[in-house]
Protein backbone atom coordinates (compact mmCIF):
# COMPACT_ATOMS: atom_id res chain seq x y z
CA UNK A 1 25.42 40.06 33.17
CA UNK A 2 26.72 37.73 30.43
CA UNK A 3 23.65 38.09 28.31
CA UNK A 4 23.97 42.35 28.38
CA UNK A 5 27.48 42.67 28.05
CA UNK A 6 26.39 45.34 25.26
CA UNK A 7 25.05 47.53 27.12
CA UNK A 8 26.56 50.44 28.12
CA UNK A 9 26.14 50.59 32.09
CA UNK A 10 25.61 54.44 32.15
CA UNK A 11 22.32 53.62 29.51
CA UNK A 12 21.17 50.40 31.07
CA UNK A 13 17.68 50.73 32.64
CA UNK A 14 16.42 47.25 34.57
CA UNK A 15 12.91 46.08 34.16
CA UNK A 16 11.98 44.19 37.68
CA UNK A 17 9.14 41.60 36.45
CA UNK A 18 7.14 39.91 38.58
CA UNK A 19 4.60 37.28 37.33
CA UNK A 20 1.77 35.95 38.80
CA UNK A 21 0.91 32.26 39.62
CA UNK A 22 -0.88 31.33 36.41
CA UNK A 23 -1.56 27.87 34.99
CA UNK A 24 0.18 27.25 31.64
CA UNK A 25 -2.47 25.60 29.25
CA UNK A 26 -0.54 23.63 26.56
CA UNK A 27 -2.09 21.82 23.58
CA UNK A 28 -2.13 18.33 25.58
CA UNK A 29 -1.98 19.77 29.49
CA UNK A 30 -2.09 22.16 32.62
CA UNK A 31 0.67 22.98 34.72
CA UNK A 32 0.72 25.15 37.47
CA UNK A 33 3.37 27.96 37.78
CA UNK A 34 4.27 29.24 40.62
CA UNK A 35 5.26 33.34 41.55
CA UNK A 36 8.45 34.19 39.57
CA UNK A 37 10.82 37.37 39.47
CA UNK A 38 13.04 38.20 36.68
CA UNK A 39 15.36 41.07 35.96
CA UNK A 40 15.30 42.41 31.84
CA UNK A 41 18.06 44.80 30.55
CA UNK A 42 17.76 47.15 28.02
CA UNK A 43 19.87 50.41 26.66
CA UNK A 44 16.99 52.59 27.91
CA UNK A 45 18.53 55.17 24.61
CA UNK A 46 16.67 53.08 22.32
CA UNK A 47 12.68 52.47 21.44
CA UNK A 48 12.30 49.72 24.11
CA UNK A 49 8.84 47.63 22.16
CA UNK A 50 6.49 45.37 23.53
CA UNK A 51 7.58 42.86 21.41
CA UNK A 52 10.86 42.81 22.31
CA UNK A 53 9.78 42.77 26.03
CA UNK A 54 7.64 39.30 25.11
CA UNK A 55 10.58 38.13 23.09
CA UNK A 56 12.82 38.70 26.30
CA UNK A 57 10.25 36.72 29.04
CA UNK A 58 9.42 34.36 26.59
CA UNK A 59 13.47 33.35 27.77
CA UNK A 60 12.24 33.22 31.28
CA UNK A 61 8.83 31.58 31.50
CA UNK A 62 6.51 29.79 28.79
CA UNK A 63 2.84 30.09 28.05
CA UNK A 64 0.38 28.28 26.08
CA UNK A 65 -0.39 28.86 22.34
CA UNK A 66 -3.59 30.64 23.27
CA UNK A 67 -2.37 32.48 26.01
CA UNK A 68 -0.94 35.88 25.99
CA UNK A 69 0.57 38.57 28.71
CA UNK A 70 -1.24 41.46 30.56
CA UNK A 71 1.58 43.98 31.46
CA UNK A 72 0.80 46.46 34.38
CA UNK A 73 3.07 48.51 36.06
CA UNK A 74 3.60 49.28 39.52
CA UNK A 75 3.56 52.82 41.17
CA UNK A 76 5.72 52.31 44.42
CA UNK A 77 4.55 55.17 46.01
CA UNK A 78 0.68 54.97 45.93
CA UNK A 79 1.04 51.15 45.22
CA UNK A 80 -1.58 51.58 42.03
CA UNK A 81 -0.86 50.20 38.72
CA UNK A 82 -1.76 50.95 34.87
CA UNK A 83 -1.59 48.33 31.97
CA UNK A 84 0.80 49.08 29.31
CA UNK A 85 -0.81 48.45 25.94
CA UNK A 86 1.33 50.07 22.95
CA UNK A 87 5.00 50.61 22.57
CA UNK A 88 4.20 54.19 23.59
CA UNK A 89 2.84 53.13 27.17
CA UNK A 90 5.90 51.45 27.74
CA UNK A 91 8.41 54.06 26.12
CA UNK A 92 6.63 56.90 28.60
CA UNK A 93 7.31 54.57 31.47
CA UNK A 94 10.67 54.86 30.72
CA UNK A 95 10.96 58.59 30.70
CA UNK A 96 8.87 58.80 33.87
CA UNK A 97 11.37 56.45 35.89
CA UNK A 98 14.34 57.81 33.91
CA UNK A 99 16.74 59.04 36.93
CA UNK A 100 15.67 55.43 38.78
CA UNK A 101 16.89 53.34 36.13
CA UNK A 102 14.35 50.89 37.38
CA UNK A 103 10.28 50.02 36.58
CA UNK A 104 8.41 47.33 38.53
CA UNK A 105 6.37 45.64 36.39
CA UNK A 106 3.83 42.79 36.85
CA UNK A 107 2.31 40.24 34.18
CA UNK A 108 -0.50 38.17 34.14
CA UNK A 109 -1.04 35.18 32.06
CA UNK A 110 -4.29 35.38 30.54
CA UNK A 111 -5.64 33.44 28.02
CA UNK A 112 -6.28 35.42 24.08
CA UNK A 113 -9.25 37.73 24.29
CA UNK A 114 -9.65 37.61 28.15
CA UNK A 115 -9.21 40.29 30.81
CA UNK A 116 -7.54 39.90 34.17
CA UNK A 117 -9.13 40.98 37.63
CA UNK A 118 -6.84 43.71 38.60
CA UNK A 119 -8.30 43.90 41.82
CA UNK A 120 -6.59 40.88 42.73
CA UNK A 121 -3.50 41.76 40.37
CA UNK A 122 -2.62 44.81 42.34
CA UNK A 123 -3.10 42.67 45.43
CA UNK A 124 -0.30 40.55 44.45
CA UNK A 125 1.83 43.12 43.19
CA UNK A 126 1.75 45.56 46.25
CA UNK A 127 2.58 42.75 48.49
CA UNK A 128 5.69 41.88 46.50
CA UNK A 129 7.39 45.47 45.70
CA UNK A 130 9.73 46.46 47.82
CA UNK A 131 9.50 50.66 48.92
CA UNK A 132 11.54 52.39 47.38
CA UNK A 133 12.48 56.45 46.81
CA UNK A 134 10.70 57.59 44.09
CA UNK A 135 11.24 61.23 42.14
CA UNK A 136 8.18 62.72 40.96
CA UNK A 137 5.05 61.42 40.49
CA UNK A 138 4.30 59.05 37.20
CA UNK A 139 2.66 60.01 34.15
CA UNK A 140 -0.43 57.99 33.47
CA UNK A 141 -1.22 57.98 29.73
CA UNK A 142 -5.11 58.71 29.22
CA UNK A 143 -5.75 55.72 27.46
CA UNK A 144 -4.08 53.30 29.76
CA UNK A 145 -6.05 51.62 31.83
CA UNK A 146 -5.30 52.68 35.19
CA UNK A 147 -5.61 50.75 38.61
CA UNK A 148 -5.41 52.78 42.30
CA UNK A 149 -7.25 52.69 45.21
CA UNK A 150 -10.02 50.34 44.38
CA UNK A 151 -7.49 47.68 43.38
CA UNK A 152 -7.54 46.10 46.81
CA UNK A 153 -11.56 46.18 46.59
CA UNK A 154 -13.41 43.13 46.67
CA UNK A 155 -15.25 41.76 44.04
CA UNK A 156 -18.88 42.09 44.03
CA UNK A 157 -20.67 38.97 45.34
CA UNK A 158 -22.37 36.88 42.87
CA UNK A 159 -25.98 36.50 42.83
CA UNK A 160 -27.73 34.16 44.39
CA UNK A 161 -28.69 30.90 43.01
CA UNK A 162 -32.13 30.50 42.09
CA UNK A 163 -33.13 27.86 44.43
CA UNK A 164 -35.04 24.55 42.51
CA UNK A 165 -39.27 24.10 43.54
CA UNK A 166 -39.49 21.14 45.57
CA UNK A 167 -42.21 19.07 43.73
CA UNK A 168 -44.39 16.59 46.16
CA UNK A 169 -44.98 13.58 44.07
CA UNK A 170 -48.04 12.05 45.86
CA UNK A 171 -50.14 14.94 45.41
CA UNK A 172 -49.62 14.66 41.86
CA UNK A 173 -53.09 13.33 40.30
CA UNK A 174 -54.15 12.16 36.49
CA UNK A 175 -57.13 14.02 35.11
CA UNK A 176 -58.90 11.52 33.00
CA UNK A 177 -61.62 13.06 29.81
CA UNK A 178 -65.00 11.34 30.60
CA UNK A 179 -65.18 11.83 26.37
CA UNK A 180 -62.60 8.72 26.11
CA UNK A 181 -64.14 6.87 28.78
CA UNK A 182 -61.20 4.80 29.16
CA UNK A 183 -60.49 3.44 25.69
CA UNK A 184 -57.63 3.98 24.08
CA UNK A 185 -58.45 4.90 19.74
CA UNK A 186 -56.72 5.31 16.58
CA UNK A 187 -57.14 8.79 15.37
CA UNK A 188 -56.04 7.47 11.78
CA UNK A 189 -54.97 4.77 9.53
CA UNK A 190 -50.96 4.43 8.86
CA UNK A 191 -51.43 3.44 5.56
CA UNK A 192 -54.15 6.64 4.67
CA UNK A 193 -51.31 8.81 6.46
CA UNK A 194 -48.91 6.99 3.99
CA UNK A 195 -51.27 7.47 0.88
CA UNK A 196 -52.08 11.05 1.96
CA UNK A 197 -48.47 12.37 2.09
CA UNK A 198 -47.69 11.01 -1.37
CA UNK A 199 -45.33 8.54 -0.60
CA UNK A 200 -47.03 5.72 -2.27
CA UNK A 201 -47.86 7.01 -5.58
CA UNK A 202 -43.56 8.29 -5.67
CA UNK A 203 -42.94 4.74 -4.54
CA UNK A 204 -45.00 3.65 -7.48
CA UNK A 205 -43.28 5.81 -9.98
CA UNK A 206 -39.58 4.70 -8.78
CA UNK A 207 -40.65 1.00 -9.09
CA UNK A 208 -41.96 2.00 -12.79
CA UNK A 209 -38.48 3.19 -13.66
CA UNK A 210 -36.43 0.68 -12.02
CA UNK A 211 -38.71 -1.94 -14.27
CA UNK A 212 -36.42 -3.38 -17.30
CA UNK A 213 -38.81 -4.06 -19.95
CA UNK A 214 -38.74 -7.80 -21.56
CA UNK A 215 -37.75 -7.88 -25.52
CA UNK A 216 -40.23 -9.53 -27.72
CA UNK A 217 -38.43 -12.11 -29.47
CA UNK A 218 -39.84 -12.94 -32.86
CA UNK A 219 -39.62 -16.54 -34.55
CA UNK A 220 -37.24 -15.99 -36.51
CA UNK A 221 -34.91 -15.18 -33.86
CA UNK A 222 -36.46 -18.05 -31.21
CA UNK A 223 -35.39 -20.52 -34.89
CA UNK A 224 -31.96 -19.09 -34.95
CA UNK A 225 -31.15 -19.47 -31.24
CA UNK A 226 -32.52 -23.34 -31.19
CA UNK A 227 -30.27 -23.97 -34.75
CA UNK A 228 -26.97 -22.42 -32.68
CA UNK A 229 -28.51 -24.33 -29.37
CA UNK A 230 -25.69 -27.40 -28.22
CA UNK A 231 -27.55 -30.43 -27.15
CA UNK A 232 -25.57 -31.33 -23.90
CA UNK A 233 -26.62 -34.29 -21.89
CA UNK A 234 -24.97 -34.44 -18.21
CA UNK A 235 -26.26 -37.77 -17.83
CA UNK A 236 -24.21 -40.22 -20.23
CA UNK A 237 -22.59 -43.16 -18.39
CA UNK A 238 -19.63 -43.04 -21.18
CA UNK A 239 -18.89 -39.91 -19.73
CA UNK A 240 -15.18 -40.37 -18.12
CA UNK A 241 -15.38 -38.74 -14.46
CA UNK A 242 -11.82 -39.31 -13.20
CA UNK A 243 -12.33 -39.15 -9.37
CA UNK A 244 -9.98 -41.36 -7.31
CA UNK A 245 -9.33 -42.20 -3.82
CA UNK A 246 -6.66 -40.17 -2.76
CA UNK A 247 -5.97 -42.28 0.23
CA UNK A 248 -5.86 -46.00 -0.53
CA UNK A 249 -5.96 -45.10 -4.51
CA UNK A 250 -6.33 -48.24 -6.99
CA UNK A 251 -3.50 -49.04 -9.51
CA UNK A 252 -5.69 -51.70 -11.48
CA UNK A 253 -4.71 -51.87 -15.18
CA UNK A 254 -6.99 -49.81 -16.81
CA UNK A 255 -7.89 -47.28 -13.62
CA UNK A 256 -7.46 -44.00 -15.59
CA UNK A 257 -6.18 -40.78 -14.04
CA UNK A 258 -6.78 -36.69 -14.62
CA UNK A 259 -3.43 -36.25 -16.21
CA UNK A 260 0.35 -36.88 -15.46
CA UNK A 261 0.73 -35.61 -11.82
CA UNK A 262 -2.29 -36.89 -10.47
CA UNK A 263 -0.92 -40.41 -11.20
CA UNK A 264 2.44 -39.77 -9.79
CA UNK A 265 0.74 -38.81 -6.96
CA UNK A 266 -1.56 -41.50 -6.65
CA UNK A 267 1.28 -44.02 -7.17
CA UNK A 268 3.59 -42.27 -3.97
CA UNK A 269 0.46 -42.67 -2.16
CA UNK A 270 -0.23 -46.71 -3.22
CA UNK A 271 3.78 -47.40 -2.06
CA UNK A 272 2.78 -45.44 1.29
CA UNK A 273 -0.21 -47.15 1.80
CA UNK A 274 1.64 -50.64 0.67
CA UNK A 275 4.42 -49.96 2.80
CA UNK A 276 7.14 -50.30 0.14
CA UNK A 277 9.88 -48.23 -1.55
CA UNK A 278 8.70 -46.73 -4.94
CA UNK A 279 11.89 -46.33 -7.48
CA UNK A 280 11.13 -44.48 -10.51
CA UNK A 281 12.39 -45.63 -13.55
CA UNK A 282 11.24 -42.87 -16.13
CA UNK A 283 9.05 -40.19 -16.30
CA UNK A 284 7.71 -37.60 -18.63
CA UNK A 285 4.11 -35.97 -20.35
CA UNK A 286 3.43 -39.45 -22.12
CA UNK A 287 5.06 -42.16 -19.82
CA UNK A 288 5.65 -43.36 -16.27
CA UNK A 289 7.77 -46.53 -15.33
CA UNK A 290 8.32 -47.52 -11.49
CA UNK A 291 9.68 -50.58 -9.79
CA UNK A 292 9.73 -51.61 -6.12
CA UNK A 293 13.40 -50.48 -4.62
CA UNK A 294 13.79 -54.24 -2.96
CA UNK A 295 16.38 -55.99 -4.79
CA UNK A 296 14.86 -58.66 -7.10
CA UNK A 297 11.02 -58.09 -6.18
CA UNK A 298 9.58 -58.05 -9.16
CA UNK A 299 6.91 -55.55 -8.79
CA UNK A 300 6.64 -52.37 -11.56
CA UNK A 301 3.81 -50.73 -12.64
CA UNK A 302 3.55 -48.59 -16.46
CA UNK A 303 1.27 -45.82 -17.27
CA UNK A 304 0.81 -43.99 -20.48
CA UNK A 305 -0.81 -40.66 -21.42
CA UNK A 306 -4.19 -40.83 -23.54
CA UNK A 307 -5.89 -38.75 -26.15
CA UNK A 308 -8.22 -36.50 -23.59
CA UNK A 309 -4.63 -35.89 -21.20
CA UNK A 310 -5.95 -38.32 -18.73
CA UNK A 311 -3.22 -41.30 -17.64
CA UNK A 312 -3.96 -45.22 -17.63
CA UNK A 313 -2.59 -47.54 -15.90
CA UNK A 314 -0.88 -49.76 -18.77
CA UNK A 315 0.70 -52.73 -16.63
CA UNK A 316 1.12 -53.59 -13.46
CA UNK A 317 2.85 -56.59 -12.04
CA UNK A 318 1.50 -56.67 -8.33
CA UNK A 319 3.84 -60.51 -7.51
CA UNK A 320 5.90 -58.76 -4.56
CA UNK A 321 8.22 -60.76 -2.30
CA UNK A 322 9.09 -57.99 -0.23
CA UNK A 323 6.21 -56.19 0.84
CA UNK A 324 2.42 -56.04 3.06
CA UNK A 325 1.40 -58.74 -0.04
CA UNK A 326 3.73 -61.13 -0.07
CA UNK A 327 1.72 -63.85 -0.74
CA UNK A 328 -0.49 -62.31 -3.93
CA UNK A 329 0.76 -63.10 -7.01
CA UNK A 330 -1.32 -62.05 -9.88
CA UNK A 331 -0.03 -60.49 -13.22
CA UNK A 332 -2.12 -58.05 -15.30
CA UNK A 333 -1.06 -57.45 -18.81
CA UNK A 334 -2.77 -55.10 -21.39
């Protein structure tokens, strides 16, 4: 009694609910729900709504969003039912069972815009209420919709099936036209059918106005564009194409390179391949200087930066005494 503590006992009228199994239909799943039985309290001295009865079950049980209640209520005596569907319905209920302090009621969970069977509702409902004494009979408002005798009546059967015709297969025959006499013909030409709807004259037009038209050019503009024309030839040998091996590259005096770090590394890459260790003397945009690391082998290499930004090898001194060519000793000097 914790959650009616303000209600005054001499005004408190109990609401009996019983719901029916129902299958709650959420946005992602079913559940089944079993029977339930709750007890609501209200001060029965107030305008007991329908809103305020939802608000109070919603406590209890849970629906889906497009599910909604069916209220009936119970009539102990003669065990028929009527649905409640204003606030007035429920209010008259009240003053009806006024002296009992006490209303059986049973909801169905029905989905929005449906109807229950209330055949089958007052089925459940009689079997659950418990008899009771009862003063004077209950006041049935005209517009309710009210359930008695015929609750417990069975639903009509359904009507039969209409039963499929069984087709026999084998005494299905072909009836040939002795006009074809067998041959199968083309009624018609696709491409008439295609010229007849009009398809390839508008196929005509939209090529016609896709079409970019080609400028006349006069000669006086042909002499301008071969005065302003650059003579290029692709095929001079003087041409410098500075392509090296990037694996064993050469370090001849007078190999040139792209520019400044394509030598340095093509010179790493000649101490890898030579199996020696480079030591870099000086190095900047215009010059490179590099020795071998040994002490006293005399191999170095110079390279300088040309006009076009490409890099030449300048000197190398290839006498090693340290190294894969120890024996070669040659000395280029430019």
């Amino acid at each position: 009694m914790a959650d009616y503590a303000r209600i005054d006992p001499g005004s408190a009228f109990r609401l009996v609910v019983k719901v029916t199994k129902y299958v709650d239909v959420g946005e992602y799943d079913r559940v089944d729900m079993a029977k339930q039985q709750h007890d609501l309290w209200f001060d029965r001295n107030s305008e007991y709504t329908l809103a305020q009865f939802h608000e109070d079950l919603s406590t209890r049980i849970i629906w889906g969003p497009f599910q909604t209640l069916s209220v009936w209520v119970v009539d102990q005596d003669t065990g028929s039912e009527w649905k409640i569907r204003r606030d007035e319905h429920l209010q008259q209920m009240v003053k009806d069972r006024w002296n009992e302090r006490k209303a059986f009621i049973v909801v169905d969970v029905v989905s929005k815009g449906g109807c229950t069977d209330k055949g089958s509702s007052a089925a459940r409902c009689v079997s659950g209420v418990t008899n009771g004494s009862h003063v004077g009979p209950s006041h049935v408002p005209d517009d309710a919709e009210e359930c008695g005798d015929t609750c417990s009546s069975p639903p009509p059967p359904p009507p039969p099936a209409e039963q499929p015709v069984a087709v026999d297969w084998n005494t299905l025959t072909i009836q040939e036209n002795p006009d074809d006499d067998g041959l199968a013909t083309q009624l018609v030409d696709e491409e008439q059918v295609y010229e007849a709807m009009g398809f390839k004259e508008a196929e005509a037009q939209e090529a016609a106005r896709n079409e970019v038209p080609i400028p006349v050019i006069t000669a006086e503009m042909e002499a301008d564009m071969n005065e302003a024309a650059v003579n290029v030839d692709d095929t001079i040998d003087a041409e410098p194409m500075y392509e090296w091996d990037r694996d064993n590259p050469d370090m001849s005096v007078g190999t040139c390179y792209p520019n400044m770090d394509e030598f340095r590394l093509a010179v790493r890459q000649h101490a890898i391949k030579k199996e020696f260790e480079l030591d870099t003397k000086h190095s900047d945009k215009e010059r490179y200087m590099a020795n071998c690391a040994c002490l006293g082998c005399p191999w170095f290499i110079r390279g300088r930066t040309q006009h076009d930004g490409s890099v030449r090898v300048q000197i190398l001194n290839c006498l090693c005494t340290c190294c894969y060519f120890l024996h070669c000793h040659y000395f280029f000097l430019c």
